[in-house]
Protein backbone atom coordinates (compact mmCIF):
# COMPACT_ATOMS: atom_id res chain seq x y z
CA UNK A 1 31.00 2.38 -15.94
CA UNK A 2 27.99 0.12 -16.85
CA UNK A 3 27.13 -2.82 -14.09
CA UNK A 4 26.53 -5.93 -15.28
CA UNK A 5 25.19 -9.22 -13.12
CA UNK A 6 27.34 -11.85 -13.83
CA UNK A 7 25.62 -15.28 -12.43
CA UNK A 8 27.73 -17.73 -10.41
CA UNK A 9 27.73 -21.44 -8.93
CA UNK A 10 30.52 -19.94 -6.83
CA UNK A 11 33.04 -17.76 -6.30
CA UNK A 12 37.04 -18.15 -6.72
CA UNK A 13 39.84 -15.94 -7.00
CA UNK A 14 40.16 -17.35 -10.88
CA UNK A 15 36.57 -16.39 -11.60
CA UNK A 16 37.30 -12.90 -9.93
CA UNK A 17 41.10 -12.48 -11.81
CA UNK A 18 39.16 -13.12 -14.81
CA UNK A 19 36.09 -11.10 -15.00
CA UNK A 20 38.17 -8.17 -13.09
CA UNK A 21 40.60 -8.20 -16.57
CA UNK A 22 38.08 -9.16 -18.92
CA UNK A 23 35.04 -6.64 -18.05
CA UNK A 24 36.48 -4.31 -16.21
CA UNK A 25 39.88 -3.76 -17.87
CA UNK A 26 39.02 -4.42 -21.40
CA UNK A 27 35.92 -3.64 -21.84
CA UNK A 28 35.00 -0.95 -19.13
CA UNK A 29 32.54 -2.64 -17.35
CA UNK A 30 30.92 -3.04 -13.18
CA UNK A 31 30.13 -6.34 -12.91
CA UNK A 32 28.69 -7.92 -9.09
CA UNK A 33 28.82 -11.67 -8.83
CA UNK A 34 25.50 -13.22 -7.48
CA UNK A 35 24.43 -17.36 -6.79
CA UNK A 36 20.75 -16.30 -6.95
CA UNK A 37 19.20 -18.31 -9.62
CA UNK A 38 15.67 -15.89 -8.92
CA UNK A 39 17.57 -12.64 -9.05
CA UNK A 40 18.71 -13.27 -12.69
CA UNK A 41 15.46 -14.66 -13.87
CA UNK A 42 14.14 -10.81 -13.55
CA UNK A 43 17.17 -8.87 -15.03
CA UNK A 44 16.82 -7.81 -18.27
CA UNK A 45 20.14 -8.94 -18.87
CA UNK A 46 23.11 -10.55 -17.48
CA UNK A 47 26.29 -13.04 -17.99
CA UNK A 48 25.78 -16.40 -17.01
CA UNK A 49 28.26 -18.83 -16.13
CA UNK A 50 27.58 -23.04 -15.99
CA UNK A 51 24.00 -22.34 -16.80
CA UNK A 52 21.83 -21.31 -19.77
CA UNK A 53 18.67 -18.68 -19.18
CA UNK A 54 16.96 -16.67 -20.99
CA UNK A 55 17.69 -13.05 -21.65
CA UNK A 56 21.42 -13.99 -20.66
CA UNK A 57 24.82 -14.19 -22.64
CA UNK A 58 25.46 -18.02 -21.16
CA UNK A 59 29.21 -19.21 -20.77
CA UNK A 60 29.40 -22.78 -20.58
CA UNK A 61 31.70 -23.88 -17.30
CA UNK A 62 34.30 -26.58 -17.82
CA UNK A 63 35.34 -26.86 -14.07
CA UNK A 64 39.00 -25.11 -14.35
CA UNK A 65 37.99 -22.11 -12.47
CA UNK A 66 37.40 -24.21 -9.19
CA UNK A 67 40.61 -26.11 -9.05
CA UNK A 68 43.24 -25.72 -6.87
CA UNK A 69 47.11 -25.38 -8.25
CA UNK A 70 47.78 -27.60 -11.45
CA UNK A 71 45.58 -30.23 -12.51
CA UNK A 72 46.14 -32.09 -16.05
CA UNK A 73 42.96 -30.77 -18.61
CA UNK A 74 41.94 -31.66 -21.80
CA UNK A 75 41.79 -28.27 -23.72
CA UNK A 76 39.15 -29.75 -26.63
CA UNK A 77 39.77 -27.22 -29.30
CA UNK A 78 37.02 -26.02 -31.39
CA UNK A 79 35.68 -23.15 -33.09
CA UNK A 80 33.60 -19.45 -32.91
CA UNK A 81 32.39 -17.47 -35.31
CA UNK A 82 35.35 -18.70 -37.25
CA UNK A 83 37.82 -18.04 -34.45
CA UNK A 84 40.05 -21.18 -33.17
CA UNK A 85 39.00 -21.84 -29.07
CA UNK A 86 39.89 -24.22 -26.64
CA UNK A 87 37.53 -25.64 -23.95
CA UNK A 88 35.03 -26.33 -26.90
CA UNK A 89 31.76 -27.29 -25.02
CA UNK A 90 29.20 -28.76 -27.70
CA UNK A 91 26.05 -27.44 -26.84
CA UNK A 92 23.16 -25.10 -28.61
CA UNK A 93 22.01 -24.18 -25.11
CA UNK A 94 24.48 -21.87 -24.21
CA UNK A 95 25.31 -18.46 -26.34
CA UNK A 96 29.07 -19.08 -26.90
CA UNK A 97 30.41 -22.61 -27.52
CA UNK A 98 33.20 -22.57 -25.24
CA UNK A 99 34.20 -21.59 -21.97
CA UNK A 100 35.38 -18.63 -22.42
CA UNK A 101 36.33 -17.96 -18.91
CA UNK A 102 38.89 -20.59 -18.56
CA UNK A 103 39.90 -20.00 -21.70
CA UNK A 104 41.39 -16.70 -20.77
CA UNK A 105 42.56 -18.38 -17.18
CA UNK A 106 44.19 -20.69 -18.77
CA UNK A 107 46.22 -18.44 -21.26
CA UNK A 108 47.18 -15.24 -18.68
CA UNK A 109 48.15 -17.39 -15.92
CA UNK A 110 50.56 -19.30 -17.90
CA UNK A 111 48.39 -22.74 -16.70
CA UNK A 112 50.60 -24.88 -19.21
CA UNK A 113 53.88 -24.15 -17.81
CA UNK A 114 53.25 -25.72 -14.54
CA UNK A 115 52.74 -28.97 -16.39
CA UNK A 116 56.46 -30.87 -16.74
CA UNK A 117 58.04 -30.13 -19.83
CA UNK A 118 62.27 -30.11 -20.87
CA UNK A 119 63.75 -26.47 -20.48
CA UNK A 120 65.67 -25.08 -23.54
CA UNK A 121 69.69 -24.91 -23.25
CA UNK A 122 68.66 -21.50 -21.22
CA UNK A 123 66.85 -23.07 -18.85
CA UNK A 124 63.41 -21.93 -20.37
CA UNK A 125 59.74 -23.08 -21.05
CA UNK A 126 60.08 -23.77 -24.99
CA UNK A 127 57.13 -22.55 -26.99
CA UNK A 128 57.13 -26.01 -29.24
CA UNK A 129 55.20 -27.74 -25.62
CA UNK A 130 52.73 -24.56 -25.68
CA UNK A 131 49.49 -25.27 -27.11
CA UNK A 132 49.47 -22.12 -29.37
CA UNK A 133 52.51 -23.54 -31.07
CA UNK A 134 51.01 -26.77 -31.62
CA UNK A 135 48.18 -25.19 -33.08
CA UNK A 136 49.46 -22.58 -35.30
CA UNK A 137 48.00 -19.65 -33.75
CA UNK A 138 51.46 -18.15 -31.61
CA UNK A 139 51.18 -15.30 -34.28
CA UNK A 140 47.99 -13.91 -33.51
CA UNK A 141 46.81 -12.10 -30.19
CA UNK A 142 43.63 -14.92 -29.76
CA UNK A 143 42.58 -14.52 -26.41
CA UNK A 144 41.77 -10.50 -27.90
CA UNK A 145 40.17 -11.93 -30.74
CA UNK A 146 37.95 -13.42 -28.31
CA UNK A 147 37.14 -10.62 -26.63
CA UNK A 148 36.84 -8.22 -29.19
CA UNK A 149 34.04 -10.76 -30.60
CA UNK A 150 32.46 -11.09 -27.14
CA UNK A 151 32.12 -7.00 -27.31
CA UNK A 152 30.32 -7.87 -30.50
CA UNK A 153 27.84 -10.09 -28.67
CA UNK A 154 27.64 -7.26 -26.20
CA UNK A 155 26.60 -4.71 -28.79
CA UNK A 156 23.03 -6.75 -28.76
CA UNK A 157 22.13 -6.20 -24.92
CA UNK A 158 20.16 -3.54 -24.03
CA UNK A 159 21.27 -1.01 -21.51
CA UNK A 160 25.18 -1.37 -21.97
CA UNK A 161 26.85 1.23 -23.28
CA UNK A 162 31.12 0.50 -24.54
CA UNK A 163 33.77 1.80 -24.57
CA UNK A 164 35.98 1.61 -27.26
CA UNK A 165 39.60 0.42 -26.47
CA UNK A 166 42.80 1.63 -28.91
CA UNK A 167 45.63 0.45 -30.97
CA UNK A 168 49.06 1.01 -29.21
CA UNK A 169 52.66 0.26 -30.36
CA UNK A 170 55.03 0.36 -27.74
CA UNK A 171 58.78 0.45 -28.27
CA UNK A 172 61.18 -1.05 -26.23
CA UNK A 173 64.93 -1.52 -25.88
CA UNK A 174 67.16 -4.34 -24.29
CA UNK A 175 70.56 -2.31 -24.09
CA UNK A 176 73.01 -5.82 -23.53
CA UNK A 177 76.02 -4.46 -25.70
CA UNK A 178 76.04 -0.17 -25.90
CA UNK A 179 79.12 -0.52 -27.91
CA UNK A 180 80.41 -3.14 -30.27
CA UNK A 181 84.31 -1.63 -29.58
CA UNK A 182 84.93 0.95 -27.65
CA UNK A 183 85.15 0.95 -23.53
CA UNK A 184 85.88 -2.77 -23.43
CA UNK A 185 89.61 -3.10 -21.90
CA UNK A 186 92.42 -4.10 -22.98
CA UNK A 187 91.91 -7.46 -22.36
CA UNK A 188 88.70 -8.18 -23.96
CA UNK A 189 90.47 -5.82 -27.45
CA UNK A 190 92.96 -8.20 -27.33
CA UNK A 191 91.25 -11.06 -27.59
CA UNK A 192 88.48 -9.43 -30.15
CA UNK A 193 91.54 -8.84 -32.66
CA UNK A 194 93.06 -12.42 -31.79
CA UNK A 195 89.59 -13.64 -32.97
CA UNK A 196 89.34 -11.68 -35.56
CA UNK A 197 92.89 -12.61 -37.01
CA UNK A 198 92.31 -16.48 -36.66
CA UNK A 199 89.12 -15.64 -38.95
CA UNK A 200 90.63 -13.32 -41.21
CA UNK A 201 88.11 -10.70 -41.13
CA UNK A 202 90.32 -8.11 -42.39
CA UNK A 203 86.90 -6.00 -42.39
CA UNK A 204 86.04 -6.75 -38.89
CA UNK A 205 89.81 -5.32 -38.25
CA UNK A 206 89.63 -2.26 -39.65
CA UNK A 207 86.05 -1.33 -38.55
CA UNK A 208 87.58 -2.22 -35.02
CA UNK A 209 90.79 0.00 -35.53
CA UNK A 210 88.61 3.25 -36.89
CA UNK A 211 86.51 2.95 -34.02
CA UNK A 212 89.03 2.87 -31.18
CA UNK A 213 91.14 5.71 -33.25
CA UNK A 214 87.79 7.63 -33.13
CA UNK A 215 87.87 8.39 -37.16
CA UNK A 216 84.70 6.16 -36.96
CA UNK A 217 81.29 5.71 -35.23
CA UNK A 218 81.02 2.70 -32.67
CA UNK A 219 78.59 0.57 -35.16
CA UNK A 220 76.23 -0.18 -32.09
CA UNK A 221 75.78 3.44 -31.10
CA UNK A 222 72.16 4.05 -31.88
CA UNK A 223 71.45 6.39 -29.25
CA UNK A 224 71.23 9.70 -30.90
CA UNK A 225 69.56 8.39 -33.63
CA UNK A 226 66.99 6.92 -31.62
CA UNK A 227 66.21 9.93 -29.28
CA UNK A 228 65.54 11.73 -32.41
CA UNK A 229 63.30 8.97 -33.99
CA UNK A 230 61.39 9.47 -31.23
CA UNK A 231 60.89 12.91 -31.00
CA UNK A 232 59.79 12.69 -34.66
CA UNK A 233 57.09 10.14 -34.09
CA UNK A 234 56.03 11.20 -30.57
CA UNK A 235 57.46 7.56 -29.01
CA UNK A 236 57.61 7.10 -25.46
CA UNK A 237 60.33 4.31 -25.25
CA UNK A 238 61.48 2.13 -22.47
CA UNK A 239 64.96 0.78 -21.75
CA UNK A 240 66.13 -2.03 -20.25
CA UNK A 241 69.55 -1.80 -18.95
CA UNK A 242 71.96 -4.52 -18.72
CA UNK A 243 73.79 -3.58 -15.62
CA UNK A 244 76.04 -6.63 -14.59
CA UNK A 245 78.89 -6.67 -12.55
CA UNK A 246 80.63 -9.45 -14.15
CA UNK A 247 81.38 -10.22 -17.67
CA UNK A 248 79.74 -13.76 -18.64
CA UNK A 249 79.60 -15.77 -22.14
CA UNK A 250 76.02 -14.38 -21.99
CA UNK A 251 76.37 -10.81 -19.99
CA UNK A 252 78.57 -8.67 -22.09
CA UNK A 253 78.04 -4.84 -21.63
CA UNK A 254 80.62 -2.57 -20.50
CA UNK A 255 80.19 -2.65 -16.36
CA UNK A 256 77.44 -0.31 -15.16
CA UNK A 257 80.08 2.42 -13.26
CA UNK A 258 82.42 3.09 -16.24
CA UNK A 259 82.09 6.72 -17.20
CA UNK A 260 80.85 5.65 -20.84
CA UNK A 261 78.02 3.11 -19.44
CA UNK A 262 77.03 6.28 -16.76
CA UNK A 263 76.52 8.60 -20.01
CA UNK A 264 74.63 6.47 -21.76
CA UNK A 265 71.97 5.74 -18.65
CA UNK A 266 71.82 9.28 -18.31
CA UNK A 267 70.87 10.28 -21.68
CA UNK A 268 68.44 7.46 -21.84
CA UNK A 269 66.67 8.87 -18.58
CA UNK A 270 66.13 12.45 -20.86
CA UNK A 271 64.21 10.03 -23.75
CA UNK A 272 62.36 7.70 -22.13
CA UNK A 273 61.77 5.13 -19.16
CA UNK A 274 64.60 2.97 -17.69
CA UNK A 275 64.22 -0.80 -16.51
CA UNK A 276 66.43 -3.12 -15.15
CA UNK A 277 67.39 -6.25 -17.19
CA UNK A 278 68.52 -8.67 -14.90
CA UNK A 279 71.61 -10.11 -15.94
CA UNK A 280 72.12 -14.25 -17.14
CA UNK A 281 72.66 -15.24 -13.27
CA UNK A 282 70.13 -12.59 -11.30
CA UNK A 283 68.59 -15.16 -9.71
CA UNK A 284 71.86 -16.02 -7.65
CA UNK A 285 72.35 -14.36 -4.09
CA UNK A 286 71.14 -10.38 -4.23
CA UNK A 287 72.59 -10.15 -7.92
CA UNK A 288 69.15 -8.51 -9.19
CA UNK A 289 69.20 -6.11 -5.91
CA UNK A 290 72.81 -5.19 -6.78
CA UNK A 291 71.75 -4.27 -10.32
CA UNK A 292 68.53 -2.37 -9.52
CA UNK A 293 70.56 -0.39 -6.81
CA UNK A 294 73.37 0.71 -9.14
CA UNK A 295 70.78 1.47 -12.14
CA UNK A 296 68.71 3.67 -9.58
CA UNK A 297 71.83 5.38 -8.26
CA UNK A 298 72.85 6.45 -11.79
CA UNK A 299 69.73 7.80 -12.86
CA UNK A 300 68.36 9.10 -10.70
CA UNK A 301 65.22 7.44 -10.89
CA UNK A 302 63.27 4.61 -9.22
CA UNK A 303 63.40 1.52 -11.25
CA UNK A 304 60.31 -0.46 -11.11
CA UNK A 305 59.88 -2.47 -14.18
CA UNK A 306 62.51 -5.02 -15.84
CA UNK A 307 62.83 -7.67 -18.45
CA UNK A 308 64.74 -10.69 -18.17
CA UNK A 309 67.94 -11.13 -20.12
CA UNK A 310 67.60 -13.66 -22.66
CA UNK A 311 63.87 -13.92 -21.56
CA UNK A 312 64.85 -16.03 -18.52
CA UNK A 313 61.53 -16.74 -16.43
CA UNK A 314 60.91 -19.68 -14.98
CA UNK A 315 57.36 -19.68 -13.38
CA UNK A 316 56.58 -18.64 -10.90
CA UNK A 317 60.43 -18.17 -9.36
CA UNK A 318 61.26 -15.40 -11.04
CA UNK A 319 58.44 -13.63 -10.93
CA UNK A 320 58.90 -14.47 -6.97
CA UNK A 321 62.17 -12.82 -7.34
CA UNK A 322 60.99 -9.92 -8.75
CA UNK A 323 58.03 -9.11 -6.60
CA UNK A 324 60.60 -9.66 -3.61
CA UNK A 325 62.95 -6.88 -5.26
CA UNK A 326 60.05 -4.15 -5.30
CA UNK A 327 59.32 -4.98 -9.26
CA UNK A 328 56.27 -3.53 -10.01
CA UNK A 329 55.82 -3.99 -13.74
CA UNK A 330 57.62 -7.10 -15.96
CA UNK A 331 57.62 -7.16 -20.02
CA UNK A 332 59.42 -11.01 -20.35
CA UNK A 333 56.24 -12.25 -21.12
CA UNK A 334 57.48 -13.55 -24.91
CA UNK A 335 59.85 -15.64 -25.82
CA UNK A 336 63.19 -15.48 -27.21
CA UNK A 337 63.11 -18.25 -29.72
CA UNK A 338 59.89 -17.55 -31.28
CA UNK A 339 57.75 -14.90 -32.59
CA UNK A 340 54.66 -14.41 -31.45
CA UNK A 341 51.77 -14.22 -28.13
CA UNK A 342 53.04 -16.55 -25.10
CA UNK A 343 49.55 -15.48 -23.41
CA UNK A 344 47.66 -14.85 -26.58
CA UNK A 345 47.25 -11.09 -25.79
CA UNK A 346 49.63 -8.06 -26.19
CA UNK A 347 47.62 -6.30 -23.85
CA UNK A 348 49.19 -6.23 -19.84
CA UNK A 349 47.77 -7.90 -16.94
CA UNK A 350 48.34 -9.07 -13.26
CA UNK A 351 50.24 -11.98 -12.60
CA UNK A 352 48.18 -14.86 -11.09
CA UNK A 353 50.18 -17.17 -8.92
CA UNK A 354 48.84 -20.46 -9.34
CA UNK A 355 50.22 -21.93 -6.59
CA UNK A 356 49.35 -19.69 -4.07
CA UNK A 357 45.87 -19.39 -5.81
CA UNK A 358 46.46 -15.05 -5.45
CA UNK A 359 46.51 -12.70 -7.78
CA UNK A 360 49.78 -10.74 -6.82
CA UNK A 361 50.64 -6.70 -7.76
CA UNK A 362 53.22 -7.45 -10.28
CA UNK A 363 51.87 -6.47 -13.67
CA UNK A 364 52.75 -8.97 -16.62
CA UNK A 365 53.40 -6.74 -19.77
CA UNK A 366 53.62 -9.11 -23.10
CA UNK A 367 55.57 -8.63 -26.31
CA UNK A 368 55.28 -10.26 -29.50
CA UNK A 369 58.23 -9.34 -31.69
CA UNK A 370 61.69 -9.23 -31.07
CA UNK A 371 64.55 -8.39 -33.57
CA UNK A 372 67.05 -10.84 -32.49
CA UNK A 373 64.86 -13.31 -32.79
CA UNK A 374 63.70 -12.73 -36.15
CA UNK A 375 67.16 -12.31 -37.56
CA UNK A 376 69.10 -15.40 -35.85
CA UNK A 377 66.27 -17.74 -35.19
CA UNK A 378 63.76 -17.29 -37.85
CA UNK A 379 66.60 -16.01 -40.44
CA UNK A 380 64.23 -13.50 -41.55
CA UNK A 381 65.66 -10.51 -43.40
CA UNK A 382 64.52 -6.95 -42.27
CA UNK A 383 61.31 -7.06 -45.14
CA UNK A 384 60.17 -10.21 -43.85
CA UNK A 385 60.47 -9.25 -40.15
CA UNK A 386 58.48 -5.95 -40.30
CA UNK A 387 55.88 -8.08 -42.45
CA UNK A 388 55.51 -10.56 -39.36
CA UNK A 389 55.15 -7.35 -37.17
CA UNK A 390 52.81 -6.12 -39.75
CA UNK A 391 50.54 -8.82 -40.00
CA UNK A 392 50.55 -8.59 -35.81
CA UNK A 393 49.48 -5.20 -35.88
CA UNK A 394 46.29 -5.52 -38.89
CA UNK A 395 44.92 -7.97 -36.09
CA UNK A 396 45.92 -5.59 -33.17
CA UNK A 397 44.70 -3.00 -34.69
CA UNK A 398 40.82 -4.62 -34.93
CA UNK A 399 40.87 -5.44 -31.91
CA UNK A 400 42.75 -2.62 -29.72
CA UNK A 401 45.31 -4.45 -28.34
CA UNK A 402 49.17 -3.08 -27.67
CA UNK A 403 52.05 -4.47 -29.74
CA UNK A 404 55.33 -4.07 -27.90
CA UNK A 405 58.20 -5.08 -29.68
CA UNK A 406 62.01 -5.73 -28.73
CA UNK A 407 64.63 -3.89 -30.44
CA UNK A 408 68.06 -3.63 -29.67
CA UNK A 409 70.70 -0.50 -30.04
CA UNK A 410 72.93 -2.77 -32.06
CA UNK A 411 70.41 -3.76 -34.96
CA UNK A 412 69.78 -0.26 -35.23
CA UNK A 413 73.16 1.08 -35.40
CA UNK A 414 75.49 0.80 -38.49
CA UNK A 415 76.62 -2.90 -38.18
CA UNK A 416 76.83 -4.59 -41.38
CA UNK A 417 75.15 -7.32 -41.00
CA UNK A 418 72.36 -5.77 -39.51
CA UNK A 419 72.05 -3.40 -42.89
CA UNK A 420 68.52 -3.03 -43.66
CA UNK A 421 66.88 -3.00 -39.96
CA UNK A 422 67.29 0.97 -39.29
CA UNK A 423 65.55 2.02 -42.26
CA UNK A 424 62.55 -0.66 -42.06
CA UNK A 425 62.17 0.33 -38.30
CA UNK A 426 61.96 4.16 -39.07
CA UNK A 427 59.27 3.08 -42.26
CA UNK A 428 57.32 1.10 -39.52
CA UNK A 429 57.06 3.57 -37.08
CA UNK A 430 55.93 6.16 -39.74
CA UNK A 431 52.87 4.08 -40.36
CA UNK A 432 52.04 2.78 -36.87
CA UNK A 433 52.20 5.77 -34.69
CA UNK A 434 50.34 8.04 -36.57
């Protein structure tokens, strides 16, 4: 890895957080902090922050970085090299018009949501108070745009040689419902046909009567399907099990221990990775500990990683909860009402915990795209969803970033009113993971 002196009023575990994901993550790079004013001014070249000098790239310095917890700031949007930033700083002294450093503070460590704003019926920070929202740019992975045009202005110093970072799409499953009908007990059959009756859905009926008579595929079993999709693309899929113990309005898979529910974990372990996704209520008593336990005892496996049902995180509790429950990787960082980049990068990081001013082990892994979002919130039919996902990748693509995306077994089964989904998925696929 190339060094690089980056010049400092100070020091800070935000400065540090930052240039530790922005040089040495993305763009492969030493860096040593010094406060030496004389040490720069006989470098050939070096990163300064809060003060222009020659033979430098200059970053001007806005203050953010030396706070403590959650202070109100006026993010001053502006613009560079035809890129929307915030933390605009109007001055030809320095080499980039913004501060580019709390820029990408600001977005990672979720600054914004520590501000008061009115949860969503879930209990959830809504993406209308988020300044990407407000702005228009939720859809595009900005705080990589950034970057990928600060490696640009890197190109120009001498001595530092880049790598180049890739493209990935990663796949991902939330498995809530494995079946639709079957394995559900009598009592919950009962009451599905009741429904069904008081709605006559004479189709709903008979889809439900083939399937429990076994003349008929359970409409949300994907599985097979999906194992070979994989093997023909060369996907390496996660999972995210929904293993409650108790049947909720909002937690409705079969229970984690019936013989059906023990198959299907099993044969997910032989495709891909498995994660926990902690049920509606984890964060009551040792719910999530329950869950992880059971998941790890049927699979054999260590379970490490997890993504909230419904995208429940409130910050920083649940990421608390999490760390406390030997979480080591989390992929809520997205949200379920919207499409698009909560921290303005599909590309993973470390989550900073503002309030204890640390930067903790759990690694934050965001997504962009989900399918039930698309289809019940943004009404979007399958050729306008995979054209959202599209346009994501073109961007992610320029600037090596990874897309993941949420998909569920159920929109990829044989439901009708999912009809459309599977075959769009398996078209997408064919063009992103060559």
């Amino acid at each position: 890895m190339e060094t690089i002196v980056v010049y400092a009023t100070a020091n800070s575990n935000r400065l540090k957080f930052v240039l530790d994901w922005l040089l040495k993550e993305r763009l492969h790079l030493n860096y040593r902090i010094t406060h030496k004013e004389d040490e720069i001014a006989d470098l050939p070249y070096s990163i300064t922050y809060g003060k222009p000098v020659a033979n430098s790239i200059s970053i001007p310095d806005i203050g953010l970085l030396w706070n403590k917890g959650f202070t109100k700031m006026d993010t001053q949007p502006g613009k560079w090299n035809d890129l929307p930033v915030i933390f605009a700083y109007s001055s030809e002294d320095y080499t980039l018009p913004f501060d580019l450093f709390s820029a990408i503070f600001f977005m990672l460590s979720r600054y914004e949501e520590y501000d008061h704003y009115a949860p969503d019926k879930h209990g959830r920070y809504p993406a209308s108070f988020s300044i990407l929202y407000k702005n228009g740019w939720l859809l595009r992975p900005l705080v990589d745009e950034w970057i990928w045009a600060f490696k640009q202005a890197l190109h120009n110093v001498p001595g530092v040689k880049q790598k180049d970072t890739h493209f990935l799409f990663q796949p991902t499953y939330d498995i809530d419902m494995a079946y639709s009908h079957l394995h559900k007990g009598i009592k919950r059959i009962v009451g599905a046909y009741i429904r069904a009756m008081m709605k006559m859905d004479v189709g709903q009926i008979n889809e439900r009567t083939q399937v429990l008579k076994k003349k008929q595929k359970d409409p949300y079993d994907s599985f097979r399907w999906l194992r070979q999709l994989h093997k023909e693309y060369g996907c390496q899929p996660i999972y995210f099990i929904l293993a409650a113990f108790k049947t909720t309005a909002f937690d409705k898979n079969i229970h984690p221990e019936h013989p059906a529910m023990i198959r299907v974990i099993k044969n997910i372990v032989r495709d891909g990775v498995i994660g926990v996704h902690p049920s509606y209520y984890s964060n009551e008593g040792d719910t999530l500990t329950r869950e992880k336990k059971i998941l790890e005892q049927i699979s054999g496996k260590a379970v490490t990683i997890s993504r909230q049902h419904y995208i429940r995180v409130k910050t920083p509790d649940t990421y608390r909860l999490l760390i406390k429950n030997g979480i080591k990787e989390d992929y809520s960082m997205g949200y379920g009402a919207y499409l698009g980049f909560r921290a303005a990068t599909g590309n993973s990081f470390f989550w900073y915990d503002l309030q204890n001013e640390t930067v903790t082990n759990l690694r934050i892994h965001p997504f962009c795209f989900m399918d039930s979002t698309a289809f019940y919130e943004a009404k979007l039919s399958p050729g306008e969803a995979f054209e959202k996902l599209d346009a994501m990748c073109k961007i992610a693509r320029k600037t090596g970033t990874t897309i993941t995306a949420v998909f569920h077994n159920f929109s990829l089964g044989t439901a009708s009113e999912w009809k459309g989904w599977r075959g769009a998925y398996e078209h997408f696929l064919s063009e992103y993971t060559k």
